[in-house]
Protein backbone atom coordinates (compact mmCIF):
# COMPACT_ATOMS: atom_id res chain seq x y z
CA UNK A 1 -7.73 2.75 3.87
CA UNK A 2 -7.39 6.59 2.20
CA UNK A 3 -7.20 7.94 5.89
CA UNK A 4 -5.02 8.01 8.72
CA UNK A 5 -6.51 8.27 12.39
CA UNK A 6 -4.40 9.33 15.17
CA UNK A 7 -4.07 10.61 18.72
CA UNK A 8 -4.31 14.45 19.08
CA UNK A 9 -3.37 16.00 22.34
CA UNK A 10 -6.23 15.63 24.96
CA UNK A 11 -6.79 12.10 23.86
CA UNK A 12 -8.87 12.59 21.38
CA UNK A 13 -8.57 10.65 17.88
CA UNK A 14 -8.16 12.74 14.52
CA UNK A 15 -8.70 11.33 11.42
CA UNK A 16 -6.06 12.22 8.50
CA UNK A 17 -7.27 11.82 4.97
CA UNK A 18 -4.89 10.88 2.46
CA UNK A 19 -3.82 13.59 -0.23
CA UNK A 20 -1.15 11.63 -2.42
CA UNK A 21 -0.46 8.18 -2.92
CA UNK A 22 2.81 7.13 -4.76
CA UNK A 23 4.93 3.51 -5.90
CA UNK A 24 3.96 -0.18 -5.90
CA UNK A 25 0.47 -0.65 -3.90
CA UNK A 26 -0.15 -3.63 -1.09
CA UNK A 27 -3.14 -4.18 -0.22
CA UNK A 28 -4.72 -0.33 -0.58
CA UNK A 29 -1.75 0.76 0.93
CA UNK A 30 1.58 2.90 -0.95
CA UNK A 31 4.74 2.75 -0.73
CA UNK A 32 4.62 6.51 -0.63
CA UNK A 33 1.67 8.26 0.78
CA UNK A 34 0.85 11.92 2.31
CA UNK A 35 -2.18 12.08 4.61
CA UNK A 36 -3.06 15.99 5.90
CA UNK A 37 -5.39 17.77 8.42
CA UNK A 38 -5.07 21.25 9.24
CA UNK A 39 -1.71 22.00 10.34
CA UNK A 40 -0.07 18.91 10.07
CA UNK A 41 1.33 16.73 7.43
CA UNK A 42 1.80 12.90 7.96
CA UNK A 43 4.06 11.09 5.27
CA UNK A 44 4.91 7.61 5.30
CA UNK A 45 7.77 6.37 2.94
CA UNK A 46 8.42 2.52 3.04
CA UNK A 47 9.62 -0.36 0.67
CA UNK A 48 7.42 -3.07 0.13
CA UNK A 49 9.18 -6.70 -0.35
CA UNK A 50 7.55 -10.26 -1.84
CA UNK A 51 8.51 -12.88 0.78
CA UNK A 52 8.27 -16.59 -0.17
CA UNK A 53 5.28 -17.81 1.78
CA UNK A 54 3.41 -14.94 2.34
CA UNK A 55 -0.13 -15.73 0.09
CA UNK A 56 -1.47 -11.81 0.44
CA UNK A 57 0.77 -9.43 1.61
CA UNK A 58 4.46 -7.66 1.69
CA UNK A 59 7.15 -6.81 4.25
CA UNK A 60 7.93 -3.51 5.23
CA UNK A 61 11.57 -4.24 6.34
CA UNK A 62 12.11 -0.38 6.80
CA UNK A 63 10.41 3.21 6.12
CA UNK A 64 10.18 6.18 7.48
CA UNK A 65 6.86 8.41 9.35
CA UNK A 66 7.18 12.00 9.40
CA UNK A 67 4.87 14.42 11.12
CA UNK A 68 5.24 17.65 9.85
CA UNK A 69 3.15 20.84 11.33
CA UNK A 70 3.02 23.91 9.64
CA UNK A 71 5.20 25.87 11.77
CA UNK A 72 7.76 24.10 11.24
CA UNK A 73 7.89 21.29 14.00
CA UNK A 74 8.68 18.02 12.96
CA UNK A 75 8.99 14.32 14.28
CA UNK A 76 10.64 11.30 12.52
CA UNK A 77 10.33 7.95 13.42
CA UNK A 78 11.71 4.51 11.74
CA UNK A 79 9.09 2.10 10.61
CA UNK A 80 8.74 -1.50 9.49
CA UNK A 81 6.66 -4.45 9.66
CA UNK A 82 3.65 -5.87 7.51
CA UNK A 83 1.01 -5.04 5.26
CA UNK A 84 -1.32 -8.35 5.23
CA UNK A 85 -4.85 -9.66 5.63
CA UNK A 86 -5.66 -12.59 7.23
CA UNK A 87 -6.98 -15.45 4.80
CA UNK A 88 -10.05 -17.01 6.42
């Protein structure tokens, strides 16, 4: 995935392309990674961990999402979970 889609005010969905892509990789996905689109700025800053018995994938046991717009607004929000793909 190099792109981000998200809900915009009025409902509609806005697709984020990714600009920078930083540390270990899991799956097509960084443990650092910038997406943009006109005013705002969406960086996602996570740790990837091996767990015994996961075949493809990592944990994200805890990161950070920042939205950033150009005026200077800005929202932070704790993250965590999974990067995986399920094996047929």
């Amino acid at each position: 995935m190099d792109h981000f889609k998200g809900g915009a005010s009025g409902g509609q969905t806005t697709q984020f392309p990714r600009t920078q892509a930083e540390g270990a990789q899991a799956l097509g996905q960084f443990e650092r990674q910038t997406f943009e689109q006109g005013d705002y700025t969406l960086s996602v800053d996570v740790g990837f961990e091996q767990r015994t018995g996961m075949a493809r994938g990592v944990v994200v046991p805890q990161g950070s999402l920042r939205l950033t717009q150009s005026g200077g607004w800005e929202l932070i929000m704790p993250v965590g979970g999974l990067v995986a793909c399920e094996s047929p």
